[in-house]
N, C-alpha and C. Protein backbone atom coordinates (compact mmCIF):
# COMPACT_ATOMS: atom_id res chain seq x y z
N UNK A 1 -50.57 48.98 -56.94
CA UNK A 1 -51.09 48.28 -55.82
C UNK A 1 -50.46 46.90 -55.71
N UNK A 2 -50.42 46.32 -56.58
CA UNK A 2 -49.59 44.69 -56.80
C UNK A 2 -48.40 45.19 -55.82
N UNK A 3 -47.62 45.55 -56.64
CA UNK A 3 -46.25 46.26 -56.30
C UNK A 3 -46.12 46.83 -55.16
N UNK A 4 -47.19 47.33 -54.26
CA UNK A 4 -47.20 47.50 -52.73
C UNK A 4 -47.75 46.30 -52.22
N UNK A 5 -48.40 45.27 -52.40
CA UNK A 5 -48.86 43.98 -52.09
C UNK A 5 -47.41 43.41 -52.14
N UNK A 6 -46.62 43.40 -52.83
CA UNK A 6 -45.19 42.44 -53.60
C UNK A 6 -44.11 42.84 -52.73
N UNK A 7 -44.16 44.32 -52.63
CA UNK A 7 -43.02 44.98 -51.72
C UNK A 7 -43.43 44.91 -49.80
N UNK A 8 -44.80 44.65 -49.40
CA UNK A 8 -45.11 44.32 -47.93
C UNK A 8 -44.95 42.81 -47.81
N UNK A 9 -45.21 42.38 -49.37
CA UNK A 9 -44.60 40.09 -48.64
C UNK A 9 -43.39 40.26 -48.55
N UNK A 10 -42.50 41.01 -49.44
CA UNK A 10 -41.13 41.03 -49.55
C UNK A 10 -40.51 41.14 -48.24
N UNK A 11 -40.86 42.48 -48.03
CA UNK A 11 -40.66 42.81 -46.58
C UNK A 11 -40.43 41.75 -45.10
N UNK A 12 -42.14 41.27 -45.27
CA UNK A 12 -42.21 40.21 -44.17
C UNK A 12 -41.26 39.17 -44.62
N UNK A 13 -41.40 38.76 -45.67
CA UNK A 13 -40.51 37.36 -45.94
C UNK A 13 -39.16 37.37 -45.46
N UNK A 14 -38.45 39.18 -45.80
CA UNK A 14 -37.04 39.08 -45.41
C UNK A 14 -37.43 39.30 -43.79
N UNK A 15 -38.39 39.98 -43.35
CA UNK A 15 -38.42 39.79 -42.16
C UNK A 15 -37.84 38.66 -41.23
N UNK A 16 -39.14 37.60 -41.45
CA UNK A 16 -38.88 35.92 -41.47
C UNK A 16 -37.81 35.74 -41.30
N UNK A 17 -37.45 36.28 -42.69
CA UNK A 17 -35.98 35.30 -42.87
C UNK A 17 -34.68 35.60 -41.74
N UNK A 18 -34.82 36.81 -41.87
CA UNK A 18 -33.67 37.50 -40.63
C UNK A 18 -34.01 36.93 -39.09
N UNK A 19 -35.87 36.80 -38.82
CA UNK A 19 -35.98 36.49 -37.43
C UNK A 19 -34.79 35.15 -37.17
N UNK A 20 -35.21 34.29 -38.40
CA UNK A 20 -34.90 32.68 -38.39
C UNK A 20 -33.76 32.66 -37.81
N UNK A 21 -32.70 33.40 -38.88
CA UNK A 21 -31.49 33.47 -38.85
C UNK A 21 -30.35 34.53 -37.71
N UNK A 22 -31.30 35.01 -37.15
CA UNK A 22 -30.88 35.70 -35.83
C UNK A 22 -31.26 34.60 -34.61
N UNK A 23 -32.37 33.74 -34.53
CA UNK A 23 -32.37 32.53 -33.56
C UNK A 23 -31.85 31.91 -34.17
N UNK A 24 -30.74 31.04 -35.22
CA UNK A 24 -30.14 29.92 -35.39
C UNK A 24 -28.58 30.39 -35.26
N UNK A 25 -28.43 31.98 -35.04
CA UNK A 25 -27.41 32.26 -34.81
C UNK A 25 -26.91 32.29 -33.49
N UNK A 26 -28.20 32.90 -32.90
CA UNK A 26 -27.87 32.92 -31.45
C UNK A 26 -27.98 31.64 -30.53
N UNK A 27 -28.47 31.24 -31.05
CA UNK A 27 -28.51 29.02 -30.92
C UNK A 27 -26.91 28.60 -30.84
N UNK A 28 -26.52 29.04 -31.96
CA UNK A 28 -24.69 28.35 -32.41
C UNK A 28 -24.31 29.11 -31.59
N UNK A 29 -24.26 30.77 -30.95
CA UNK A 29 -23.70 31.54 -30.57
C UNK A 29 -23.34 30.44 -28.67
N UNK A 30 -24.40 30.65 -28.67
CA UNK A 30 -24.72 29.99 -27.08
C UNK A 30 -24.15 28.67 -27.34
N UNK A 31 -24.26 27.97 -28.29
CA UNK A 31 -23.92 26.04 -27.99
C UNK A 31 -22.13 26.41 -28.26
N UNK A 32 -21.78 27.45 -28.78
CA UNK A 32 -20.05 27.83 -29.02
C UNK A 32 -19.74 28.11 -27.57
N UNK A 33 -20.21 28.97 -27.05
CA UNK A 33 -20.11 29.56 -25.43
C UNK A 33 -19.72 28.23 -24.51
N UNK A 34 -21.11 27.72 -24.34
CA UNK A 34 -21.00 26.51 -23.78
C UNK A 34 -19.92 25.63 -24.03
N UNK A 35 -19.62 25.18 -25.42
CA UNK A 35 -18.16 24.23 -25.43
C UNK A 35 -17.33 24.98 -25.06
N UNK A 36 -16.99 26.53 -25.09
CA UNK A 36 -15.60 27.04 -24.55
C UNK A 36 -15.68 26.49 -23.14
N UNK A 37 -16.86 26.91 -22.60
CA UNK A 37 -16.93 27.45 -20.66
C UNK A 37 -16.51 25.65 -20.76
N UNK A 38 -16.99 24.59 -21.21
CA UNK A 38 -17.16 23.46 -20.74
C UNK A 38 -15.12 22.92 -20.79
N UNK A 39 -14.82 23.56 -22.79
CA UNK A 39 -13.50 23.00 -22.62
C UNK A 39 -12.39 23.81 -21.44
N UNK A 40 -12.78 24.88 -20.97
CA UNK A 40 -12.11 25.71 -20.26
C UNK A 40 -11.85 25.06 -18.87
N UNK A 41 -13.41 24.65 -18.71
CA UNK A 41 -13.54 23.83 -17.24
C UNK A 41 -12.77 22.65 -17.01
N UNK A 42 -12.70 21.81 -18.31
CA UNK A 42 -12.15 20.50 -18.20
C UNK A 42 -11.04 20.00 -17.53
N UNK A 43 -9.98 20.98 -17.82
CA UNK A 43 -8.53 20.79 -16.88
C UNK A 43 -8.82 20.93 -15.90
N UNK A 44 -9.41 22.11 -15.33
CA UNK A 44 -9.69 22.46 -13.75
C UNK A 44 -10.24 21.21 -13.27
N UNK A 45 -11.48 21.05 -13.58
CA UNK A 45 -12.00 19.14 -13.58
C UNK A 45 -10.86 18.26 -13.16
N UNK A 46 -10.18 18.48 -14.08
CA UNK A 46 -9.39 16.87 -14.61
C UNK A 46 -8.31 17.05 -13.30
N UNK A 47 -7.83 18.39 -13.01
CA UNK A 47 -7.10 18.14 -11.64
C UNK A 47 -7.61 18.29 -9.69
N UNK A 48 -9.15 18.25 -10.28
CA UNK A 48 -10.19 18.10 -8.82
C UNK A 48 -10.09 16.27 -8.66
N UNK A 49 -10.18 16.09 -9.80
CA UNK A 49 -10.26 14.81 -9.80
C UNK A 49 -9.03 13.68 -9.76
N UNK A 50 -8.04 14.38 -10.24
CA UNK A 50 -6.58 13.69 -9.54
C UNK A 50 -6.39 14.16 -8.11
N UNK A 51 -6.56 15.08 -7.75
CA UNK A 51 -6.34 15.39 -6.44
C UNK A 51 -6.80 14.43 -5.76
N UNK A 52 -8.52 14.18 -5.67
CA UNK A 52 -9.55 13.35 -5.08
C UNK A 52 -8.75 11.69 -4.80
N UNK A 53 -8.07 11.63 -6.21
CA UNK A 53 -7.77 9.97 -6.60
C UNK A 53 -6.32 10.22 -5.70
N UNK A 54 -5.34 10.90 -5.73
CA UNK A 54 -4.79 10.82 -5.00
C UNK A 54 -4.49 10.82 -3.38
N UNK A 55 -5.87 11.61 -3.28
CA UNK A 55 -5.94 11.71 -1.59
C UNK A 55 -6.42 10.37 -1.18
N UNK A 56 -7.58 9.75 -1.57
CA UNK A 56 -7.94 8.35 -1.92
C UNK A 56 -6.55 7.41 -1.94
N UNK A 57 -5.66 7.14 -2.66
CA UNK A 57 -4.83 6.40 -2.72
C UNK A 57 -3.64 6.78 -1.54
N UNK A 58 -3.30 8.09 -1.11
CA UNK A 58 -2.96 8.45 0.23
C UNK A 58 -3.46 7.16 1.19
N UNK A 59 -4.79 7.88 1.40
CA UNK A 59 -5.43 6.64 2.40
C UNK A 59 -5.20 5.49 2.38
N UNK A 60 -5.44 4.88 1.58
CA UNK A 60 -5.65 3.31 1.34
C UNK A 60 -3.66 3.18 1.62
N UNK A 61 -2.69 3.70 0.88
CA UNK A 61 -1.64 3.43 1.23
C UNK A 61 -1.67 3.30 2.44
N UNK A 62 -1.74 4.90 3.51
CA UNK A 62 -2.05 4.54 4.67
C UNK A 62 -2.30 3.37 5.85
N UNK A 63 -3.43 3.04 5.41
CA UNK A 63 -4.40 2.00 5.39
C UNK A 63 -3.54 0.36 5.09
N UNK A 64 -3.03 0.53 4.46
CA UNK A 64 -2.39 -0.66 3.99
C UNK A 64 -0.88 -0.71 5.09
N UNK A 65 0.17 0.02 5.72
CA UNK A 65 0.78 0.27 5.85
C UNK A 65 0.30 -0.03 7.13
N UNK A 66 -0.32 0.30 7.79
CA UNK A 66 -1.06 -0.12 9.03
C UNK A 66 -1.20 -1.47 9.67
N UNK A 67 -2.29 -2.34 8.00
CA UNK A 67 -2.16 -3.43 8.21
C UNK A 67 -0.75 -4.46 8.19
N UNK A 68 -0.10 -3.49 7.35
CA UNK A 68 0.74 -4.60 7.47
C UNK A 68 2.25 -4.67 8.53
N UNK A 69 1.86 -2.92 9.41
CA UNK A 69 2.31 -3.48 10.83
C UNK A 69 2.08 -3.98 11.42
N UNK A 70 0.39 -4.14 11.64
CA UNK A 70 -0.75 -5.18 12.42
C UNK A 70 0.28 -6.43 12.36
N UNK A 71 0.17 -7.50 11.00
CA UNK A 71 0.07 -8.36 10.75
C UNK A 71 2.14 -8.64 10.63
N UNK A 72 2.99 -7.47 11.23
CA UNK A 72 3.72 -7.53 11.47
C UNK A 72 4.06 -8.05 13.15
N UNK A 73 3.36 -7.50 13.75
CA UNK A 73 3.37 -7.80 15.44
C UNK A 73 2.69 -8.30 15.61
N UNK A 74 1.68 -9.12 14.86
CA UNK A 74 0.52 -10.15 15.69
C UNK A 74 2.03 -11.80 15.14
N UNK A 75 2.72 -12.02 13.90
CA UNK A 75 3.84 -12.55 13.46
C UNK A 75 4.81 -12.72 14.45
N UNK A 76 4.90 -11.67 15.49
CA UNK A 76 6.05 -11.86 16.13
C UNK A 76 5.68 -12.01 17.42
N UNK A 77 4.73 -11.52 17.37
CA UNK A 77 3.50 -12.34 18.56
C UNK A 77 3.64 -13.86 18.94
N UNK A 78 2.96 -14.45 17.60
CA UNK A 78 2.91 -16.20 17.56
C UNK A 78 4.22 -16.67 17.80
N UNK A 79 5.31 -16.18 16.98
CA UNK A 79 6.36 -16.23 16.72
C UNK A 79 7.00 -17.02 18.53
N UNK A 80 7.15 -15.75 19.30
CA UNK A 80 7.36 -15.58 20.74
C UNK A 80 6.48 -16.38 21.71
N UNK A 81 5.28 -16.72 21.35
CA UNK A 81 4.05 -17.32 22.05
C UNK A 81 4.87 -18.95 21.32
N UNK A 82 5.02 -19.55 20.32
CA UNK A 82 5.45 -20.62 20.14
C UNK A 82 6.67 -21.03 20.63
N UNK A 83 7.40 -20.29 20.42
CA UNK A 83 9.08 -20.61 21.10
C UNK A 83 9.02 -20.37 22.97
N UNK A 84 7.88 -20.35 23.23
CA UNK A 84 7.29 -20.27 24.99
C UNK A 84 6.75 -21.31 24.82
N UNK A 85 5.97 -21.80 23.94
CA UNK A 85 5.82 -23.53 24.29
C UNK A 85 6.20 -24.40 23.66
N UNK A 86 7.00 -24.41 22.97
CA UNK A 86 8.44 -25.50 22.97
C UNK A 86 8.96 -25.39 24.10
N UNK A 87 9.60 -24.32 24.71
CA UNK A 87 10.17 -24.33 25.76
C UNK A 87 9.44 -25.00 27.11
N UNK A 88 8.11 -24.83 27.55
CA UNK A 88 7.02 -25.27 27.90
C UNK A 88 6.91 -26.89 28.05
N UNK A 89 7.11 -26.90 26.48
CA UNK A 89 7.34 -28.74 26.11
C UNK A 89 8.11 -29.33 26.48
N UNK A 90 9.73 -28.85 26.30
CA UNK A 90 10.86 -29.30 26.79
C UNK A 90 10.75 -29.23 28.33
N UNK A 91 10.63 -28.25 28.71
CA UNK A 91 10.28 -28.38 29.86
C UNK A 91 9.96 -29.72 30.58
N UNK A 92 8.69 -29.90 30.60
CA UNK A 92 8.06 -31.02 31.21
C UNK A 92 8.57 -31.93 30.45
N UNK A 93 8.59 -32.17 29.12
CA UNK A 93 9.25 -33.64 28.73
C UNK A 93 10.38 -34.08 29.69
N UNK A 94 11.69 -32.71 30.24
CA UNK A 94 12.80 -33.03 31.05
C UNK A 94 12.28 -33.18 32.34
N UNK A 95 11.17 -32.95 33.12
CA UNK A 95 10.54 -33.34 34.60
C UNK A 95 10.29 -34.57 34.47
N UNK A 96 9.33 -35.24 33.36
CA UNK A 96 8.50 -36.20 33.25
C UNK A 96 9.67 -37.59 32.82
N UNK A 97 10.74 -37.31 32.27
CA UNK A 97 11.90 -37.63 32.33
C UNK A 97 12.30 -38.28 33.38
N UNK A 98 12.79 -37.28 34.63
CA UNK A 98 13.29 -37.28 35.55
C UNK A 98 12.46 -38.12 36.77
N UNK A 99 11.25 -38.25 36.43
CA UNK A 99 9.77 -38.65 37.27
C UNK A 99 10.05 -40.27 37.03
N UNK A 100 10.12 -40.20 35.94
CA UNK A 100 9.83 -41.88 35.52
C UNK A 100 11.13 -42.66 35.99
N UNK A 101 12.25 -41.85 35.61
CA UNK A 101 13.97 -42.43 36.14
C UNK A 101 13.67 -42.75 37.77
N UNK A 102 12.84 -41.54 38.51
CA UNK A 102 12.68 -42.08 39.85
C UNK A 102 12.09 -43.24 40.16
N UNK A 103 10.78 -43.54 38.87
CA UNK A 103 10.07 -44.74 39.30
C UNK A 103 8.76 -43.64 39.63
N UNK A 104 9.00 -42.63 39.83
CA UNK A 104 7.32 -41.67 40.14
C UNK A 104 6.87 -41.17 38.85
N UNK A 105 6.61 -41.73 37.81
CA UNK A 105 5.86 -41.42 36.80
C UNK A 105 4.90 -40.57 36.88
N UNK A 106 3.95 -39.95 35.92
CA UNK A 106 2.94 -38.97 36.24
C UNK A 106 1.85 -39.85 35.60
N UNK A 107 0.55 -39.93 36.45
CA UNK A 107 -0.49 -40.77 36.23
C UNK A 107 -0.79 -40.90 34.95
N UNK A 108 -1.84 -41.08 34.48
CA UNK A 108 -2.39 -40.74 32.99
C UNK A 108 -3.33 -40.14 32.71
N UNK A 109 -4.16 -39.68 33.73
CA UNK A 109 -4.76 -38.40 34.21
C UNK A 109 -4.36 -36.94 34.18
N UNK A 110 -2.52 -37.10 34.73
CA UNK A 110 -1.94 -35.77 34.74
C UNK A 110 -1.51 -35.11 33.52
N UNK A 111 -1.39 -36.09 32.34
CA UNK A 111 -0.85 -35.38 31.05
C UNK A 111 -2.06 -35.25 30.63
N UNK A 112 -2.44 -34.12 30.16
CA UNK A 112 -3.84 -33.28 29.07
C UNK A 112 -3.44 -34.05 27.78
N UNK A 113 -4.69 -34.47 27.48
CA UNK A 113 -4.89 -35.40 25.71
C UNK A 113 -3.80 -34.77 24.85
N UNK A 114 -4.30 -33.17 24.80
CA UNK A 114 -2.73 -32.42 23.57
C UNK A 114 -1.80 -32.65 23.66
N UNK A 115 -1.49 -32.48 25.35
CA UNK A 115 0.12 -32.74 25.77
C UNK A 115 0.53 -34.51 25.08
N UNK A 116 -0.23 -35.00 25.78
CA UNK A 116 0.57 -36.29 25.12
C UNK A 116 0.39 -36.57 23.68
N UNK A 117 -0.17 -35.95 23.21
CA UNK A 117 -0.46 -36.02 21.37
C UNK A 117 1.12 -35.38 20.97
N UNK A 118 1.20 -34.54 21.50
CA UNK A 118 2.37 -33.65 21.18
C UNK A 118 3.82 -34.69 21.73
N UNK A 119 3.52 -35.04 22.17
CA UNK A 119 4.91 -35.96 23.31
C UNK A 119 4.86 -37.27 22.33
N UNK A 120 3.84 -37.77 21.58
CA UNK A 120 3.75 -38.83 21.14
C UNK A 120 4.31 -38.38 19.78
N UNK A 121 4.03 -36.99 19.34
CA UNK A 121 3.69 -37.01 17.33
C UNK A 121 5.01 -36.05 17.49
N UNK A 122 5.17 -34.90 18.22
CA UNK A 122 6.17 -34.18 18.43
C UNK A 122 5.76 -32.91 17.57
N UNK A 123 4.51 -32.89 16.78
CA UNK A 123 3.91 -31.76 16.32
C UNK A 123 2.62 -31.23 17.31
């Protein structure tokens, strides 16, 4: 009777023991799975994500390339808009010239404050 008492703990114990060790296997089994699927995924990853950074930096090149035609023709803009009033300047400096040689000067009313700032400083 011992000996059937000894041989049914035995039993359960290896029971136990196998349940344990069939969940700590299938634990590692699954956390092994997972690092494959995860290292498997990683490249695929790693080139979603250069793609992304590159399409991104596409743009912004883009983007940049844009501005700096903008800021190419607004340059040649001023550029053209200034050399129209120098010319502008010269201009009337050679009338106002010609006004005063007559003795018909232009009042002091007719020159605008800038204009004669400019006629006076030459900036």
């Amino acid at each position: 009777m011992i000996g059937s008492v000894l041989g049914a703990l035995a039993l359960l114990g290896s029971g136990l023991f196998a349940a344990r060790a069939t969940r700590v296997a299938a634990r590692t089994t699954a956390e092994a799975q997972r690092a494959a699927a995860q290292a498997a995924a990683e490249p695929a990853q790693r080139q979603a994500d250069l793609a992304a950074f590159r399409e991104i930096r596409e743009g912004l090149d883009r983007r940049i390339e844009q501005q700096d035609q903008k800021i190419e023709e607004q340059t040649q803009r001023i550029d053209t808009l200034s050399a129209l009033v120098r010319a502008y300047s010269w201009t009337a400096e050679k009338l106002i010239g010609r006004m005063r040689a007559q003795g018909n000067g232009p009042e002091p009313g007719d020159i605008h404050d800038l204009v004669r700032e400019h006629m006076r400083t030459g900036v």
